[in-house]
Protein backbone atom coordinates (compact mmCIF):
# COMPACT_ATOMS: atom_id res chain seq x y z
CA UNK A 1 -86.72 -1.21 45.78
CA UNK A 2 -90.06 -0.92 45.52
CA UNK A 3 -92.62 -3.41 48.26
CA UNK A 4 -95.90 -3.02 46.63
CA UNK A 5 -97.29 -5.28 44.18
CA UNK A 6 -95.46 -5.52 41.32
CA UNK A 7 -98.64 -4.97 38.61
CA UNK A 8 -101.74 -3.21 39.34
CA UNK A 9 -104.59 -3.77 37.10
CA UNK A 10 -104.97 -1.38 34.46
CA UNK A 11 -108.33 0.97 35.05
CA UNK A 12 -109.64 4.09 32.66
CA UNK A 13 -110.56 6.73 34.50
CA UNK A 14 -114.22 6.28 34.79
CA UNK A 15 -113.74 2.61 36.05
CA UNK A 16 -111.42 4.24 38.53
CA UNK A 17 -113.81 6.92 39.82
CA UNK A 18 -116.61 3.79 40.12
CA UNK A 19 -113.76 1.68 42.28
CA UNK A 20 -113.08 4.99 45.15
CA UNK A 21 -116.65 5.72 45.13
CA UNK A 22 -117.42 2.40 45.90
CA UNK A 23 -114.42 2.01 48.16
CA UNK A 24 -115.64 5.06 49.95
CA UNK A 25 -119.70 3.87 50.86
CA UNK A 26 -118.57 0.55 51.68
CA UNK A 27 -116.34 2.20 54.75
CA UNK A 28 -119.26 4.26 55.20
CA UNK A 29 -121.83 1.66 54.99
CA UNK A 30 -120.10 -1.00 57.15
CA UNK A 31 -119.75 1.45 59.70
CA UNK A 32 -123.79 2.01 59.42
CA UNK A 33 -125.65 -0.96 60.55
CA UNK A 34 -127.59 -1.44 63.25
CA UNK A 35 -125.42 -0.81 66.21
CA UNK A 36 -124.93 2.61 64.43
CA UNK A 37 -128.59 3.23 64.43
CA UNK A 38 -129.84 2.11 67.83
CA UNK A 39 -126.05 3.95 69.36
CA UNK A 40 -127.26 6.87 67.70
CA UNK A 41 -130.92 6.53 68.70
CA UNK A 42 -130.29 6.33 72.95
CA UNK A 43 -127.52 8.96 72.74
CA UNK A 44 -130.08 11.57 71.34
CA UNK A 45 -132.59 10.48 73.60
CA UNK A 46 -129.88 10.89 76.85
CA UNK A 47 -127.86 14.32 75.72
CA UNK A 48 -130.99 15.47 73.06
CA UNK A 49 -129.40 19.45 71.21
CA UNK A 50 -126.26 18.66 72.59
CA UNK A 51 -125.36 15.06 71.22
CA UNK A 52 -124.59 17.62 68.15
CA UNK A 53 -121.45 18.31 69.68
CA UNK A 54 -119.95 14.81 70.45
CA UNK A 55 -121.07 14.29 66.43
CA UNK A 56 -119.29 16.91 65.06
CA UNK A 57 -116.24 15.84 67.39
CA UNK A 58 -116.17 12.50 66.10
CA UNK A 59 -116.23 13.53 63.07
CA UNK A 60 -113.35 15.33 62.89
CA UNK A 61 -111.52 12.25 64.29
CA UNK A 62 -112.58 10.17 62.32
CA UNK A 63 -111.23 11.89 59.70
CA UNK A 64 -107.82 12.21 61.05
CA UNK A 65 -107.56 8.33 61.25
CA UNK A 66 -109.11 7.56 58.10
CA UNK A 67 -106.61 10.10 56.33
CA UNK A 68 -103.47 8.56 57.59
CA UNK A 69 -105.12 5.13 57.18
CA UNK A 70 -106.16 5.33 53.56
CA UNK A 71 -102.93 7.09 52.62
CA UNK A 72 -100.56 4.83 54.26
CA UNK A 73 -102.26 1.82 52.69
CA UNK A 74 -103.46 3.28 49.63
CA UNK A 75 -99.16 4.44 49.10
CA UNK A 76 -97.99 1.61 49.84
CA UNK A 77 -100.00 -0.82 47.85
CA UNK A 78 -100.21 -3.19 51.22
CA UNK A 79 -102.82 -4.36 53.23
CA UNK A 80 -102.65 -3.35 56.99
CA UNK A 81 -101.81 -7.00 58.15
CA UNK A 82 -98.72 -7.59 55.33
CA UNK A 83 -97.28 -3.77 56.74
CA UNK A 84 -97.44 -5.10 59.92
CA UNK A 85 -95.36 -7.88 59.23
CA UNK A 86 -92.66 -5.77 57.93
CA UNK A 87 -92.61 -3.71 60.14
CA UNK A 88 -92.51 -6.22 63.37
CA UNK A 89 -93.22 -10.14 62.25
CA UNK A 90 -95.97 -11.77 63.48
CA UNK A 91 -98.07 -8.39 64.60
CA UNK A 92 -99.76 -8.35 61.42
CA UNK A 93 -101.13 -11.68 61.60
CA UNK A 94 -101.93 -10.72 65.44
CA UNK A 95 -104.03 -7.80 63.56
CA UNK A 96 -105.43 -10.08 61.42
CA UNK A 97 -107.03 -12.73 63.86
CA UNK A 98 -108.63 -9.52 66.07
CA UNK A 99 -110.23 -8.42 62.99
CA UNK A 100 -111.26 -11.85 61.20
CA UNK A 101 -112.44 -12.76 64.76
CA UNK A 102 -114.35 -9.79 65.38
CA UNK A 103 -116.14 -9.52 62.11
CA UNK A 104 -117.46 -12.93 62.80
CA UNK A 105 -119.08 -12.53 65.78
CA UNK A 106 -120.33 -8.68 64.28
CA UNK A 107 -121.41 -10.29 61.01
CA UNK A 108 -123.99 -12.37 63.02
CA UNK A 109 -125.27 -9.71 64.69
CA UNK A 110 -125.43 -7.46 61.58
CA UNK A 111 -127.68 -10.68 59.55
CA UNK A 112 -129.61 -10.58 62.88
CA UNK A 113 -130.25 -6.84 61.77
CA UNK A 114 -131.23 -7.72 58.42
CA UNK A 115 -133.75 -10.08 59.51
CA UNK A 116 -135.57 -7.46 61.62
CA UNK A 117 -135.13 -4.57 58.59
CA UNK A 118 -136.87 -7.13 56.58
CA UNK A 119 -139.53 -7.70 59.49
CA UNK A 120 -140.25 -4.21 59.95
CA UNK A 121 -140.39 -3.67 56.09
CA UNK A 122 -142.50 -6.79 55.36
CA UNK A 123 -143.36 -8.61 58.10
CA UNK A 124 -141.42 -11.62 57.28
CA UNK A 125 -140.08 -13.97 60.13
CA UNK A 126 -136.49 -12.38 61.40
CA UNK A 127 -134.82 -16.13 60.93
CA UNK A 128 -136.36 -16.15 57.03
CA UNK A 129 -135.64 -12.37 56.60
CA UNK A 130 -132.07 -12.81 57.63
CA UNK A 131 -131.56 -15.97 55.64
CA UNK A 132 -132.46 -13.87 52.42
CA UNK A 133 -130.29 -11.42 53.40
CA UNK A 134 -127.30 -13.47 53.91
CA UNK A 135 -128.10 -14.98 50.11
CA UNK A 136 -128.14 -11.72 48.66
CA UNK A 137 -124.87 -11.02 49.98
CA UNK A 138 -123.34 -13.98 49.02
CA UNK A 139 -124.81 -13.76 45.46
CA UNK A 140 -122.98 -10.51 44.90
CA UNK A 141 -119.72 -12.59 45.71
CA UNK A 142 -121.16 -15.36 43.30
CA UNK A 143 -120.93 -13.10 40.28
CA UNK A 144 -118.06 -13.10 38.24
CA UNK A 145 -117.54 -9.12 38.52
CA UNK A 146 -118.21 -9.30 42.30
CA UNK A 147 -116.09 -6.11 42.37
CA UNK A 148 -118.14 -4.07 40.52
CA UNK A 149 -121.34 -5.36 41.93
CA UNK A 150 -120.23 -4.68 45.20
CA UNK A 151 -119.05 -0.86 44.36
CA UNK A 152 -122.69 -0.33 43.08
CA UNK A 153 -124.77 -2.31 45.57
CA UNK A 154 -122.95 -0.48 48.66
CA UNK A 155 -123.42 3.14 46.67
CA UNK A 156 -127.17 2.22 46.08
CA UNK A 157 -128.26 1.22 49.39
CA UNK A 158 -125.95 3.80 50.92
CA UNK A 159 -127.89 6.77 49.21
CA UNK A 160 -131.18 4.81 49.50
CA UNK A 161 -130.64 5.10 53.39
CA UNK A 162 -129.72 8.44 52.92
CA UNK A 163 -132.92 9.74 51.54
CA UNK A 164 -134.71 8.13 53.56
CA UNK A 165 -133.42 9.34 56.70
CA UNK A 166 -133.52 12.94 54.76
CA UNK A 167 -137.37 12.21 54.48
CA UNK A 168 -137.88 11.28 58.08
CA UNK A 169 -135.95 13.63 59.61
CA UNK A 170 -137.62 16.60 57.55
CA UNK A 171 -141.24 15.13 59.06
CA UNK A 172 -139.83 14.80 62.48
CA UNK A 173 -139.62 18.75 62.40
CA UNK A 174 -136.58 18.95 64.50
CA UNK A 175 -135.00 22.35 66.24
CA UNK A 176 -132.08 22.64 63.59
CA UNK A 177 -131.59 26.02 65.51
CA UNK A 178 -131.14 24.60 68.87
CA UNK A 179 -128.77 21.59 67.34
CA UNK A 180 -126.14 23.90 65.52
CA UNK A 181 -126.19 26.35 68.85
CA UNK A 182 -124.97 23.02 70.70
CA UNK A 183 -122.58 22.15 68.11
CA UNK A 184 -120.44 24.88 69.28
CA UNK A 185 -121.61 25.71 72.86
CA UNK A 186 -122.95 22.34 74.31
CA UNK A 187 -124.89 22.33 76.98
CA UNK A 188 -123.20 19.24 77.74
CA UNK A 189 -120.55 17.37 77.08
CA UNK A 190 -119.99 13.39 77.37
CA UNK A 191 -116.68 12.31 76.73
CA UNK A 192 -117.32 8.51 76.66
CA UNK A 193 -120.09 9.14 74.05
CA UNK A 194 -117.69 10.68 71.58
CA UNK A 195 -115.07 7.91 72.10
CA UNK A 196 -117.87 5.51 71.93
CA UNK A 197 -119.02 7.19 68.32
CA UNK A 198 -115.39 7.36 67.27
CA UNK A 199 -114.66 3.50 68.34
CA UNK A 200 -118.25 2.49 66.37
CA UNK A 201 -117.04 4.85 63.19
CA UNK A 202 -113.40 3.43 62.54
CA UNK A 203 -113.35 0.55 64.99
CA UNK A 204 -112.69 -2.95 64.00
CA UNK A 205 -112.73 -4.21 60.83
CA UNK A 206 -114.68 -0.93 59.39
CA UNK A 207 -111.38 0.98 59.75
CA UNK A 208 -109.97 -0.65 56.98
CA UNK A 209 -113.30 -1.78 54.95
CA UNK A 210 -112.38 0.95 52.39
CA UNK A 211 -108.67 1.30 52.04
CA UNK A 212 -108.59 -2.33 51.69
CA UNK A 213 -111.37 -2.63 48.71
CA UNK A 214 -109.50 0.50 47.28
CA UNK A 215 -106.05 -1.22 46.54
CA UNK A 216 -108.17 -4.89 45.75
CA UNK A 217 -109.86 -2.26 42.80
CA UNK A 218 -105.63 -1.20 41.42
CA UNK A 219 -105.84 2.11 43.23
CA UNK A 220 -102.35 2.86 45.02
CA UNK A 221 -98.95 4.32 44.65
CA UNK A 222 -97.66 7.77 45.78
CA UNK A 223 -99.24 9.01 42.08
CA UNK A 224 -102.84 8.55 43.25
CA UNK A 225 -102.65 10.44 46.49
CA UNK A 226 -104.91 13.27 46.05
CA UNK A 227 -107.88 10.92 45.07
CA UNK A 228 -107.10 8.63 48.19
CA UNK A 229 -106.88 11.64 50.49
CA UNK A 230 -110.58 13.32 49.30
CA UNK A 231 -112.54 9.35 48.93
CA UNK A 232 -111.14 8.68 52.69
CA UNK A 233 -112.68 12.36 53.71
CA UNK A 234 -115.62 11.81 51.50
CA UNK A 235 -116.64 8.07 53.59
CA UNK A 236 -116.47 9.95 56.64
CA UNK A 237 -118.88 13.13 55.24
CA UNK A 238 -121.46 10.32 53.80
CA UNK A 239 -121.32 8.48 57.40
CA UNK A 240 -121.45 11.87 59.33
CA UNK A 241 -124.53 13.11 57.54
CA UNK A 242 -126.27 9.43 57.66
CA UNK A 243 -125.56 10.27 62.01
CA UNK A 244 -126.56 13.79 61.74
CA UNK A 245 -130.28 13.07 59.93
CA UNK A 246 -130.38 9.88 62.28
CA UNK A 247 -129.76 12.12 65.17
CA UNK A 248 -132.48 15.32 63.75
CA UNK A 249 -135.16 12.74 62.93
CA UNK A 250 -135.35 10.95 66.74
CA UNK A 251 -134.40 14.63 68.07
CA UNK A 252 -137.79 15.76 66.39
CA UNK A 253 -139.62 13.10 68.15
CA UNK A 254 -138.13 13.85 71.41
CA UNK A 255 -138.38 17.44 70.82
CA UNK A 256 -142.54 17.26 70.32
CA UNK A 257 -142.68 15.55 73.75
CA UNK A 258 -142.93 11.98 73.18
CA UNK A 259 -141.24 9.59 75.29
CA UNK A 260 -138.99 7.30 73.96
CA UNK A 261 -139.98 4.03 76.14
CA UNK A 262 -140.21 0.76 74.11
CA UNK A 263 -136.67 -1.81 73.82
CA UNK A 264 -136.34 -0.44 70.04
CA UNK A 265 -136.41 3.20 70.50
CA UNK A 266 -135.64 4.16 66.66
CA UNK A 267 -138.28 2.12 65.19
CA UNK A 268 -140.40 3.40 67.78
CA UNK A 269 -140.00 6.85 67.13
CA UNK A 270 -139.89 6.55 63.25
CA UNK A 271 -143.42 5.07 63.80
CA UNK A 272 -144.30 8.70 66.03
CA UNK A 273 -142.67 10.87 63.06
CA UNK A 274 -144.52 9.06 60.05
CA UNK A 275 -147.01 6.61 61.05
CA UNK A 276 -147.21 3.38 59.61
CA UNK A 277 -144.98 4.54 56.59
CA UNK A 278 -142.18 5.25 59.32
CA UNK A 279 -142.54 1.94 60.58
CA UNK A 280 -142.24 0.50 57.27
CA UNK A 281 -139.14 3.22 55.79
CA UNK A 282 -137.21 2.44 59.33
CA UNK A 283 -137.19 -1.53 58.04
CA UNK A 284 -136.13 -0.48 54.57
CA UNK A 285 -133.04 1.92 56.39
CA UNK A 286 -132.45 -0.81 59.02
CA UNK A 287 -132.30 -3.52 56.18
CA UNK A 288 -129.79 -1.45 53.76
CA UNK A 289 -127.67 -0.95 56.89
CA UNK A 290 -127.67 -4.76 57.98
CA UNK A 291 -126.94 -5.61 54.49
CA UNK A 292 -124.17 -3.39 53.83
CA UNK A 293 -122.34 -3.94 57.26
CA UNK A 294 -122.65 -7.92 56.41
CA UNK A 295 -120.90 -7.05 53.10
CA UNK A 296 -118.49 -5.03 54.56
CA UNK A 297 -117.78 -7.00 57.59
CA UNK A 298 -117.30 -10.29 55.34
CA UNK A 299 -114.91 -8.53 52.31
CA UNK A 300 -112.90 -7.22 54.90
CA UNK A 301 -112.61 -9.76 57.66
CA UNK A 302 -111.67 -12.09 54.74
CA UNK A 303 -109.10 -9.51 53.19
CA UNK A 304 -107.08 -9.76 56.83
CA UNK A 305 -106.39 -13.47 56.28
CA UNK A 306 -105.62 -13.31 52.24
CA UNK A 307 -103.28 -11.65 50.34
CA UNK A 308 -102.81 -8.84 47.60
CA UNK A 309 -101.63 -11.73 45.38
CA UNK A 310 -104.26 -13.96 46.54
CA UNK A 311 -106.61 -14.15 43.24
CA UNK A 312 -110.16 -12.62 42.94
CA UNK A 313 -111.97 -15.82 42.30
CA UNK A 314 -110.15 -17.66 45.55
CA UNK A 315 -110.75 -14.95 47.94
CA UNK A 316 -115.10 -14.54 46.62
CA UNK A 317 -115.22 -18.08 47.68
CA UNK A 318 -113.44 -17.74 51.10
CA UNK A 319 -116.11 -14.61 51.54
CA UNK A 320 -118.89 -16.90 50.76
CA UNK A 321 -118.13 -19.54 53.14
CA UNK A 322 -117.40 -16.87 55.78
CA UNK A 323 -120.90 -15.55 55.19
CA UNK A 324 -122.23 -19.09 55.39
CA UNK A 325 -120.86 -20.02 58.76
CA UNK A 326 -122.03 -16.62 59.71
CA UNK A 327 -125.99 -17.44 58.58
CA UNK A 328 -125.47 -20.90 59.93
CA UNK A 329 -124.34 -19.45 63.47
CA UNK A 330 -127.18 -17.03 63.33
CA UNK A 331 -130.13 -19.61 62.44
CA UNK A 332 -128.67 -21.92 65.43
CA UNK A 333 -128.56 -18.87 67.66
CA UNK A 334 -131.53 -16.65 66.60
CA UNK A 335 -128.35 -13.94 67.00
CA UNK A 336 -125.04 -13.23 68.43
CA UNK A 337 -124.99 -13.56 71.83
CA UNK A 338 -124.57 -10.65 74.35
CA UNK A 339 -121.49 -11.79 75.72
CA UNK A 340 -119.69 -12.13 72.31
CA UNK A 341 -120.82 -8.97 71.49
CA UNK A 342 -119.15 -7.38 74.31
CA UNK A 343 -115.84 -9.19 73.48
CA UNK A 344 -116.26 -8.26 69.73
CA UNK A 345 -116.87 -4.61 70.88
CA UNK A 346 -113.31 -5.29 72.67
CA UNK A 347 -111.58 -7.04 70.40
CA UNK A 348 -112.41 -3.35 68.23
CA UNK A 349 -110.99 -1.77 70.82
CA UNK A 350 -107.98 -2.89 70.83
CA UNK A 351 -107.28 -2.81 66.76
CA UNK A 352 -107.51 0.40 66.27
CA UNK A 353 -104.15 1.51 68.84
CA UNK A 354 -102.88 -1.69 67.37
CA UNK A 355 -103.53 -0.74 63.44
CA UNK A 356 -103.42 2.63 63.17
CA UNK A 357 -99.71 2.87 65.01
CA UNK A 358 -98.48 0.17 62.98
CA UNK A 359 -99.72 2.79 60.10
CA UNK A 360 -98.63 5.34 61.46
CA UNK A 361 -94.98 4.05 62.54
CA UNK A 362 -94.49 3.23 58.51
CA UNK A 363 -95.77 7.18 57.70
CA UNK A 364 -93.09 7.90 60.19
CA UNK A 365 -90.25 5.36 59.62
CA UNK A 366 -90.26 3.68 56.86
CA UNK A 367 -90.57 5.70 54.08
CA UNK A 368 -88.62 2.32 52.19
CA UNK A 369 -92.31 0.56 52.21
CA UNK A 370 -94.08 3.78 51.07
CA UNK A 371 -92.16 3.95 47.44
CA UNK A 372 -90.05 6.44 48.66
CA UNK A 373 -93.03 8.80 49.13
CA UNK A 374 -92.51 12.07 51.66
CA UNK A 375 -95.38 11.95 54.06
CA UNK A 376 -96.37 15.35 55.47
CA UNK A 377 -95.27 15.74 58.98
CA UNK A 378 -98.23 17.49 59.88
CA UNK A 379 -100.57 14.72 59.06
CA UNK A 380 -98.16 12.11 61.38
CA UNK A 381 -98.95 14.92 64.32
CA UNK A 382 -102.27 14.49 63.78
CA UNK A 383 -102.45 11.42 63.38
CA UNK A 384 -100.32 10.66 66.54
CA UNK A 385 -102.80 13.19 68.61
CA UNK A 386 -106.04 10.52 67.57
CA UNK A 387 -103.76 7.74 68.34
CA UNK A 388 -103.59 8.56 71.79
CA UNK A 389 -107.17 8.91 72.08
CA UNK A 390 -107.26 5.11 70.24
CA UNK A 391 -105.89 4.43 72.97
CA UNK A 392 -108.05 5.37 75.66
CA UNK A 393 -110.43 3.65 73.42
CA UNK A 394 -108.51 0.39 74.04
CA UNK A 395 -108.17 0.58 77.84
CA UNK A 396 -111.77 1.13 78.19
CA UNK A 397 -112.01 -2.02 76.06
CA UNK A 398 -110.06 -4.08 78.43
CA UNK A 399 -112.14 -2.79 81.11
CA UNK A 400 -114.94 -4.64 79.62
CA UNK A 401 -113.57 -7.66 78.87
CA UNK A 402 -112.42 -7.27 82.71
CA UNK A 403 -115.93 -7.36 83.69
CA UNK A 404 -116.98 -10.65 81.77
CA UNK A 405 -114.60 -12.19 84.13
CA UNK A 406 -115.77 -10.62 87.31
């Protein structure tokens, strides 16, 4: 008998194409906000050509979680948490309060973010700019076809930031040459930077941002596999290429011989590549990325502690007042603090072994929660092979929760 939700909602197939592609930038865009950009930022200015090749590992990664993770839940018709609770009782729920909690303390950070885009952009006060911010995003949940709203907002800003970064990264001049030589042959390699980019990239609650959203639009069943398996590539490509003309644009700068000195090094050198303008299209980029990750974080933080049945209209409202407690921590704070950062970082750490072998266990085992589906063996193997790398990801998370306590 079959476990997923008995009805889906019935979708033509341009509403359909609308729902991946906005399923697919808003696990691309929540993974983009402003830990992405300043991450991105002081690895190119440590490893400059050769951060190219701890991208292009990442990437690949990345994709061999997000494949397995999108097709498990996207099958199946079940959010992460409820597969966890079939599969061992009470671990889903576990799964659930790392990722609600997490997202919190992230989603004050990322309307921290906002307020300095809008700063940057217009020169408004960070505590007013991130107030707005936090009202936009909640007015997308206010509208009574939140779901399409939020499809098209994430898809806008994500290809707003996009161009942008295409713009600035074409005026920073970069050595292209130099950076695809060192995407092969690196003149150095960092393994804690790629495990770093791979734990920022599907860590946390951003591993499931669009797998989630993508069953909440009626997307799942064994019969919509092919379109599950190219959207969850697809959100990886759109955050790879946001990374790679991140990385070209500061690895201009650096390049032409200025030094990178100031506490925000990306603003700073998107000042040095365009002038004023680069000052002003960095606040636009960092804004669309603050925004975005503060949708992302709050839709999917909320979708760990509702239901598939839970209705539309109940769970906008619990994303609302999720956003709002967010806001009101950040106006009493100014931002997240430093240490709950760390233990949000760690708290990401530890989902993703957590998640994706829950995920993967079902792909392996039970085949009874998958509609009877046949899951290719190869894709378990690789899947199993970035699992153990999850979980080096997760020991080096305990390690810093270790060192809050020393």
């Amino acid at each position: 008998m079959s476990t997923a939700p008995a009805s889906k909602p019935t979708m033509s197939p341009a509403a359909r194409r609308t729902a991946l592609m906005g399923a697919m930038f808003l696990m691309a865009t929540s993974a983009i906000g402003p830990g992405f950009i300043t991450q991105t930022t002081v690895f190119t200015v440590q490893l400059g050509a050769a951060f190219a090749f701890a991208i292009m590992v990442s990437i690949v990664v990345d994709i061999a979680v997000q494949l397995n993770v999108w097709r498990v839940i996207g099958v199946s018709g079940l959010r992460a948490q409820e597969l966890g609770n079939k599969v061992l009782p009470g671990i889903g729920w576990f799964l659930a309060g790392l990722v609600f909690l997490g997202g919190m303390v992230f989603n004050i950070g990322n309307i921290a973010g906002a307020g300095l885009g809008m700063n940057a952009m217009l020169g408004l006060d960070p505590k007013i700019g991130g107030a707005i911010s936090a009202v936009i995003a909640i007015l997308i949940f206010v509208s009574k076809r939140a779901g399409m709203a939020l499809d098209r907002i994430v898809v806008l800003l994500g290809a707003i930031m996009i161009l942008l970064m295409l713009y600035v990264a074409i005026v920073a001049a970069p050595p292209v040459g130099e950076a695809l030589k060192n995407t092969v042959m690196p003149a150095e390699v960092d393994f804690l930077t790629i495990t770093t980019l791979i734990g920022g990239t599907v860590g946390g609650y951003i591993t499931y941002a669009g797998a989630h959203r993508m069953i909440d639009s009626g997307t799942s069943g064994p019969e919509h596999v092919k379109e599950v398996s190219r959207s969850s590539v697809l959100s990886i490509i759109v955050t790879g290429i946001m990374r790679i003309l991140l990385f070209l644009a500061i690895l201009g700068v650096v390049a032409g011989g200025v030094a990178l000195t100031s506490e925000n090094m990306a603003a700073e050198a998107f000042g040095a590549a365009a002038g004023e303008i680069g000052m002003r299209l960095f606040g636009v980029i960092l804004w669309s990325a603050a925004l975005t990750s503060v949708i992302g974080a709050a839709y999917t933080s909320v979708s760990f502690v509702t239901r598939t049945t839970t209705s539309p209209a109940v769970r906008n409202r619990v994303t609302i007042a999720f956003i709002l407690v967010c806001l009101t921590a950040f106006l009493l704070l100014g931002q997240a603090p430093q240490t709950l950062l760390i233990f949000a970082g760690a708290f990401n750490g530890l989902i993703l072994p957590v998640g994706f072998g829950v995920l993967l266990w079902v792909a392996w085992r039970r085949r009874d929660l998958l509609q009877g589906y046949v899951y290719p063996k190869w894709l378990i193997v690789v899947g199993a092979a970035a699992w153990l790398l999850t979980l080096f990801l997760g020991w080096n998370s305990l390690a810093s929760l270790a060192a809050l306590w020393s």
